[in-house]
Protein backbone atom coordinates (compact mmCIF):
# COMPACT_ATOMS: atom_id res chain seq x y z
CA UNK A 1 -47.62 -43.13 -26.34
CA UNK A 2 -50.37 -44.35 -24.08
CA UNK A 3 -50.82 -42.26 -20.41
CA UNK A 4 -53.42 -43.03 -17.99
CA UNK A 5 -55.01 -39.98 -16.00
CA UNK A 6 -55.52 -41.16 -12.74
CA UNK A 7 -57.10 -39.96 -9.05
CA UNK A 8 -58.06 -41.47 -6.11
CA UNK A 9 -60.51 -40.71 -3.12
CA UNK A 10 -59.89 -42.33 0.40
CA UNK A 11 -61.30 -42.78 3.60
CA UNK A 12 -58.29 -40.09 5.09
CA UNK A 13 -55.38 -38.57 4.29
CA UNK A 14 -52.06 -41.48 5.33
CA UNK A 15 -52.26 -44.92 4.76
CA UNK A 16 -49.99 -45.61 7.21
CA UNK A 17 -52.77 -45.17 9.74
CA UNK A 18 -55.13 -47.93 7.88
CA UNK A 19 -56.72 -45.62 5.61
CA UNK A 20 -57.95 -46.94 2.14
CA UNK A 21 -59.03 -46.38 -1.46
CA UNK A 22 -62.45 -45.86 -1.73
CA UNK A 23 -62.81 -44.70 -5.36
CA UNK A 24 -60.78 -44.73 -8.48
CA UNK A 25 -61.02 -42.76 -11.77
CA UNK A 26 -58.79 -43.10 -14.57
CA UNK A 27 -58.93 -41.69 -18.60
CA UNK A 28 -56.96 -42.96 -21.09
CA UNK A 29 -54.69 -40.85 -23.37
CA UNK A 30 -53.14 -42.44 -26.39
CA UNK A 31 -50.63 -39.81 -28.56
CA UNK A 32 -51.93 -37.12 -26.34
CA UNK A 33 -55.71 -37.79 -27.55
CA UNK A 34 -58.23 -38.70 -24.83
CA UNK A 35 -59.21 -41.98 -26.06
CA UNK A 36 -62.89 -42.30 -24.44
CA UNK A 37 -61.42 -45.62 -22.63
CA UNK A 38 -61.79 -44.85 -18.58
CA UNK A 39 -61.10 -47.30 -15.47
CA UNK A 40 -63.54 -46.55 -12.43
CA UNK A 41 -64.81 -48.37 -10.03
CA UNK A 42 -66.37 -47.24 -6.19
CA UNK A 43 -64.97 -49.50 -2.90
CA UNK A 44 -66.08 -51.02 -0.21
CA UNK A 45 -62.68 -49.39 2.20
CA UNK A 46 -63.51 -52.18 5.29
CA UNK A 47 -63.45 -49.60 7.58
CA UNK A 48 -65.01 -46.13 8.73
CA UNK A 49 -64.09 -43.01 6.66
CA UNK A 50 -62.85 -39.75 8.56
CA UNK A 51 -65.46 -36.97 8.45
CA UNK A 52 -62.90 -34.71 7.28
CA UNK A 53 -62.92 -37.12 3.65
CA UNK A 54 -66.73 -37.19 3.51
CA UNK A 55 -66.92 -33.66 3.49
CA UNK A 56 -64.68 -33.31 0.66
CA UNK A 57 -65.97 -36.26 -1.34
CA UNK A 58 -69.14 -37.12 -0.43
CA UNK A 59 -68.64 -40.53 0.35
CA UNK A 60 -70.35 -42.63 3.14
CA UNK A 61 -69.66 -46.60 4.55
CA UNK A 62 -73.39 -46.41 3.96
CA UNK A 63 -73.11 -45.76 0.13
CA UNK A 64 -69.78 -47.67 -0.35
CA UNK A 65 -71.11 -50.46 1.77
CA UNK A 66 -72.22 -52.93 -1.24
CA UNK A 67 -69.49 -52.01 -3.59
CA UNK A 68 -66.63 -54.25 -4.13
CA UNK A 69 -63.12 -54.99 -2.41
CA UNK A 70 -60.14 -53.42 -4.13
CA UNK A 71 -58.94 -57.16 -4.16
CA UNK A 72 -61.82 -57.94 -6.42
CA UNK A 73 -61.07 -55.33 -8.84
CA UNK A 74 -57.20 -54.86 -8.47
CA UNK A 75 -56.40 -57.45 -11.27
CA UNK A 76 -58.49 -55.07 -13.86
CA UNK A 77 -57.30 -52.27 -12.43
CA UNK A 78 -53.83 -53.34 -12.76
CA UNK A 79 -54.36 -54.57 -16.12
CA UNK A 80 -55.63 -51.04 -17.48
CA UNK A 81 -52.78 -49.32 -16.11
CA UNK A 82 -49.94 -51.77 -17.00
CA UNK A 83 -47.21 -50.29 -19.44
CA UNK A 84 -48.83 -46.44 -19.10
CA UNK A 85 -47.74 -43.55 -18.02
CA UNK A 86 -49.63 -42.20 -15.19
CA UNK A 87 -50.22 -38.59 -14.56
CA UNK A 88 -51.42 -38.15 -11.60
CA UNK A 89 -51.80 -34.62 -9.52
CA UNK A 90 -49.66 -34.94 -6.11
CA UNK A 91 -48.79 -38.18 -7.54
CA UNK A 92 -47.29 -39.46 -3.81
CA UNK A 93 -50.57 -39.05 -2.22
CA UNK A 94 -52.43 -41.46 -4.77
CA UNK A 95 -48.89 -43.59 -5.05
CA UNK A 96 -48.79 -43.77 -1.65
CA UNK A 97 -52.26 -45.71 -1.28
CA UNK A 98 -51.79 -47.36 -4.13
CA UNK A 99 -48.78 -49.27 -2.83
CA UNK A 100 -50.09 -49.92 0.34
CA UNK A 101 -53.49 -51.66 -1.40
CA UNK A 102 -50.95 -53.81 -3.55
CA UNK A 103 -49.05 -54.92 -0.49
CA UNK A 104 -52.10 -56.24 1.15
CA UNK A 105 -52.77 -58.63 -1.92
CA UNK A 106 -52.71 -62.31 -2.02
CA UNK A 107 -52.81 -62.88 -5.91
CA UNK A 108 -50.62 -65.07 -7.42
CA UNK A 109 -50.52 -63.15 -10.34
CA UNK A 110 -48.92 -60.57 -8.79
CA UNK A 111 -45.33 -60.92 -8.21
CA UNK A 112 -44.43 -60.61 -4.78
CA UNK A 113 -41.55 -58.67 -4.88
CA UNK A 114 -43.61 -55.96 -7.43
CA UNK A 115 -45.75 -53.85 -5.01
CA UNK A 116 -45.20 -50.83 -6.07
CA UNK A 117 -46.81 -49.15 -8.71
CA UNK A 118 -43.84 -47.97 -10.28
CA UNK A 119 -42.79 -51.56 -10.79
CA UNK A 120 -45.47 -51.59 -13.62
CA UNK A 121 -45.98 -47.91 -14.87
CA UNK A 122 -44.21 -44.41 -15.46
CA UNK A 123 -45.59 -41.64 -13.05
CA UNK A 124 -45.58 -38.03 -13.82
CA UNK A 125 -46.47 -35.60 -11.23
CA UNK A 126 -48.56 -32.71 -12.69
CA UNK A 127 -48.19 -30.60 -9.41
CA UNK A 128 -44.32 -31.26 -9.37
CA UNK A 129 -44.84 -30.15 -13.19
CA UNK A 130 -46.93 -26.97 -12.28
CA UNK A 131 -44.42 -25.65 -9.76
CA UNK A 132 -41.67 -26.20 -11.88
CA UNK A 133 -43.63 -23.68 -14.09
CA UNK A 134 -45.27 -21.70 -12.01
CA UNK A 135 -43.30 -21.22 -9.11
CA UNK A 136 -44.03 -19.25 -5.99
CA UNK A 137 -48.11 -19.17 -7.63
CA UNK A 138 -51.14 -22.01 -6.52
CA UNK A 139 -51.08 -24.69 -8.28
CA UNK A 140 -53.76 -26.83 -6.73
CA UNK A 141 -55.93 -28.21 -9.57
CA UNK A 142 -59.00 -25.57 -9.19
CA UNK A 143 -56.12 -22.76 -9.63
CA UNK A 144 -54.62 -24.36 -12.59
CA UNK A 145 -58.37 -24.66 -13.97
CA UNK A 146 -58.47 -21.30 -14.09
CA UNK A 147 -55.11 -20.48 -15.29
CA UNK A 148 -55.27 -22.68 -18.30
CA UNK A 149 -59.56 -21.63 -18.80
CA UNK A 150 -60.40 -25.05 -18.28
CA UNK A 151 -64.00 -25.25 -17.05
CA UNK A 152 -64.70 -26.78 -13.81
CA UNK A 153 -67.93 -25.52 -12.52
CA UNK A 154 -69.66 -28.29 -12.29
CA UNK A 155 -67.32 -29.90 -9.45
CA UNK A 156 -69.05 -29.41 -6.26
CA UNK A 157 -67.31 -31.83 -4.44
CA UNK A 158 -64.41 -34.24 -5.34
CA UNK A 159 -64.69 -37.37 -7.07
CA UNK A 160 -61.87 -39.57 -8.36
CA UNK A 161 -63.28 -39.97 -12.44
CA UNK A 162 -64.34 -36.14 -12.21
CA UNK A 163 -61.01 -35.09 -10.95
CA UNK A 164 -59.14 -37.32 -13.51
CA UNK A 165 -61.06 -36.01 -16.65
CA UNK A 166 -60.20 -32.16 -15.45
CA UNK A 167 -56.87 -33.30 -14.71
CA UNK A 168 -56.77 -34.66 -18.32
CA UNK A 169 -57.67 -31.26 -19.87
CA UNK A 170 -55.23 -28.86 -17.32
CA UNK A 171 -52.77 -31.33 -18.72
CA UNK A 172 -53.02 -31.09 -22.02
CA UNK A 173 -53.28 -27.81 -21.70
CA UNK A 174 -50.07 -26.75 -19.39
CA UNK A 175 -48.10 -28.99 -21.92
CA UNK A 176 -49.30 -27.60 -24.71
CA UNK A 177 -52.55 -28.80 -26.11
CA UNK A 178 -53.54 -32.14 -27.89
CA UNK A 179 -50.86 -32.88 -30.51
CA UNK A 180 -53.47 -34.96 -32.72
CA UNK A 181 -56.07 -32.80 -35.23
CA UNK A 182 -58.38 -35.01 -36.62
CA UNK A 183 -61.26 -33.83 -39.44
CA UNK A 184 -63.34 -36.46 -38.41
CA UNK A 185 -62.79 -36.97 -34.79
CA UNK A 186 -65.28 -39.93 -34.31
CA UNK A 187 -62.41 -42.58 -36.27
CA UNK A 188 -59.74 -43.65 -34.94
CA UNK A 189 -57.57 -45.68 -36.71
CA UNK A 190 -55.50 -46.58 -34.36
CA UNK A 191 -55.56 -49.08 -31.35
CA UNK A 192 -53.16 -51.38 -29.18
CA UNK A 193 -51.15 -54.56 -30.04
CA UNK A 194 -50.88 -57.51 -27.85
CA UNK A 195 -48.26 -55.32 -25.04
CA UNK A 196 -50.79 -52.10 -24.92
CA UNK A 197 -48.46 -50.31 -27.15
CA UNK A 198 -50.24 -47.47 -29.02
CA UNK A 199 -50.27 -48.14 -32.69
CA UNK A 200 -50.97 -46.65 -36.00
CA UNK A 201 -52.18 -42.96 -36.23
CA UNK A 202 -55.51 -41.45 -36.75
CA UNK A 203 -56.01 -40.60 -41.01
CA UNK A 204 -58.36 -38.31 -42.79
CA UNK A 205 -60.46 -39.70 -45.24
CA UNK A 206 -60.62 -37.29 -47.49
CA UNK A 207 -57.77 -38.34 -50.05
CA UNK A 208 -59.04 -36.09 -52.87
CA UNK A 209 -58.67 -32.91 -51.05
CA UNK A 210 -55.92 -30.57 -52.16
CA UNK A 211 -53.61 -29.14 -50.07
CA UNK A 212 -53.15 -25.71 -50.60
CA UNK A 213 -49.74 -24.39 -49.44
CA UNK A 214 -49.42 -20.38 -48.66
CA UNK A 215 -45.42 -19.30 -48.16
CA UNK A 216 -44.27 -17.09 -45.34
CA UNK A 217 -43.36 -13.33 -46.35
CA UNK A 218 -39.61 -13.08 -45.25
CA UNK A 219 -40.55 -10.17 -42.64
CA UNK A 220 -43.33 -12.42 -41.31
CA UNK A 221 -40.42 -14.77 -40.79
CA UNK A 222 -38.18 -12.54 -39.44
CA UNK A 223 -41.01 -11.30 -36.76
CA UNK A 224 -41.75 -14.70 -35.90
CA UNK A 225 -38.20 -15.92 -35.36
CA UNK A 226 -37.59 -12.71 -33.19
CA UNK A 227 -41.21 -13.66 -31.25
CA UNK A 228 -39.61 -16.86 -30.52
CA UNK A 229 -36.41 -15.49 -28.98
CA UNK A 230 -38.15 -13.03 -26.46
CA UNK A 231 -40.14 -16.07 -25.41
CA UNK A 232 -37.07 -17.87 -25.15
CA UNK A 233 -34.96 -15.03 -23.01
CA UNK A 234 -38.12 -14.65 -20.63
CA UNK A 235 -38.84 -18.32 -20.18
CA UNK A 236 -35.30 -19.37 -19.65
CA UNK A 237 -34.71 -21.17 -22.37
CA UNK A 238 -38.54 -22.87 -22.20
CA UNK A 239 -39.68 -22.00 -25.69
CA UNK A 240 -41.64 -24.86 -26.54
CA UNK A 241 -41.67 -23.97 -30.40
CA UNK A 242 -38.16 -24.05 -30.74
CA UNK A 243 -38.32 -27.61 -28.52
C-alpha cells in the first residue's frame, strides 16, 4: 500500500478569499515503511501573505519571491501523489487549497472535469482519526506529539516537509507502529510497477539463520487472552490485536 504524508503552508487561512499555497511537503509511505521518497517544493503565491501566516510559518513574498508557480510544479506534484493515499492532518484545510490551485490550471493533461484531489487519491484525515480516539482531549499535532512520545522539539515554527515527516511518525504511531521489521533496513527490495502500485516485500538476507521457536506456557496464554479482553471491554470493542 503506498500513502503519501502531506501538509501545506499558505499565504492565509480560506481560499475562497484568494489565498494560496505557498509550500508543500510530502513523505512517502509504502506498506507502512517511510520510504525516504519526499515531494517539496517552496511557491511563488502571486500575491501578499497575511501577517497572521508569516508569523506561524516564517514565510515572506520577499523569500518566496523567486520560487516557482504552482502551475510549474503541479504536473510533478500531481504525478507523486497519483494513486496514494493521502494522510493529511485537518485534511479539508490542505484539500481545500488544493482544489482551488487545480481549478485555476490550464493543462491539458489535466482533465477538466477532475479538479479535485479526490478525483486522483484516497484522503485520510488524521485529526478526524484522533478524535475518533481521543475524544473530548487536544488533538492538534503538537498534543498528539506528546501523547504518542514523538519528538518534536526542533519545530520552532511551521513548515509544510517538517510538519509532514512528524505527521508521518504520530501516524504510525496512533495506528499502531510500522508493520515492516527489517534486519537490514538500508535494502529494500521492493519498488513500484508501471501504475505506482507497491510491489514485492522487503527480505532478510540472512538465509542460513535458524529460527528458533519458544512455545507459550498455557497460563501465559490464558493471561494474555484475558489481557486482550479487558482491552477489548474498555476500548469498545477497539482491540487492535484481536483486529
Amino acid at each position: 500500500m503506498r500513502q503519501i504524508v502531506l501538509d501545506t503552508e499558505t499565504t492565509g487561512l480560506n481560499p475562497d478569499d484568494g489565498h494560496r499555497i505557498i509550500e508543500i511537503g510530502c513523505i512517502e509511505l509504502i506498506h507502512r515503511k517511510i520510504t525516504g521518497k519526499r515531494f517539496h517544493a517552496y511557491l511563488n503565491p502571486e500575491r501578499q501573505i497575511d501577517q497572521g501566516a508569516v508569523d506561524v510559518h516564517g514565510l515572506d513574498n520577499r523569500f518566496l519571491a523567486d520560487k516557482p508557480l504552482f502551475r510549474d510544479i503541479a504536473r510533478d506534484f500531481m504525478s507523486f501523489v497519483e494513486g496514494a493515499e493521502l494522510i493529511i492532518h485537518n485534511a479539508p484545510f490542505d484539500v481545500g487549497f488544493i482544489n482551488a490551485e487545480l481549478r485555476r490550471l490550464e493543462a491539458d493533461w489535466l482533465v477538466e472535469d477532475k479538479r479535485s484531489i479526490a478525483d486522483y487519491c484516497a484522503v485520510l484525515d488524521t485529526l478526524a482519526l484522533a478524535k475518533k480516539k481521543h475524544p473530548g482531549q487536544r488533538n492538534s499535532l503538537d498534543a498528539l506529539c506528546k501523547r504518542y512520545s514523538v519528538d518534536n522539539s526542533h519545530r520552532e515554527l511551521h513548515g509544510a516537509l517538517l510538519d509532514a515527516e512528524i505527521l508521518a511518525d504520530v501516524y504510525l504511531a496512533m495506528t499502531g507502529g510500522q508493520s515492516v521489521l527489517m534486519l537490514e533496513p538500508d535494502r529494500q527490495d521492493y519498488g513500484l510497477d508501471a501504475q505506482g502500485r507497491a510491489v514485492g516485500m522487503p527480505q532478510s538476507r540472512r538465509s542460513g539463520a535458524k529460527l528458533v521457536v519458544f512455545p507459550c506456557p498455557e497460563d501465559e496464554l490464558k493471561a494474555h487472552e484475558a489481557l486482550l479482553a479487558m482491552i477489548a471491554k474498555s476500548s469498545g470493542g477497539h482491540c487492535l490485536w484481536k483486529q
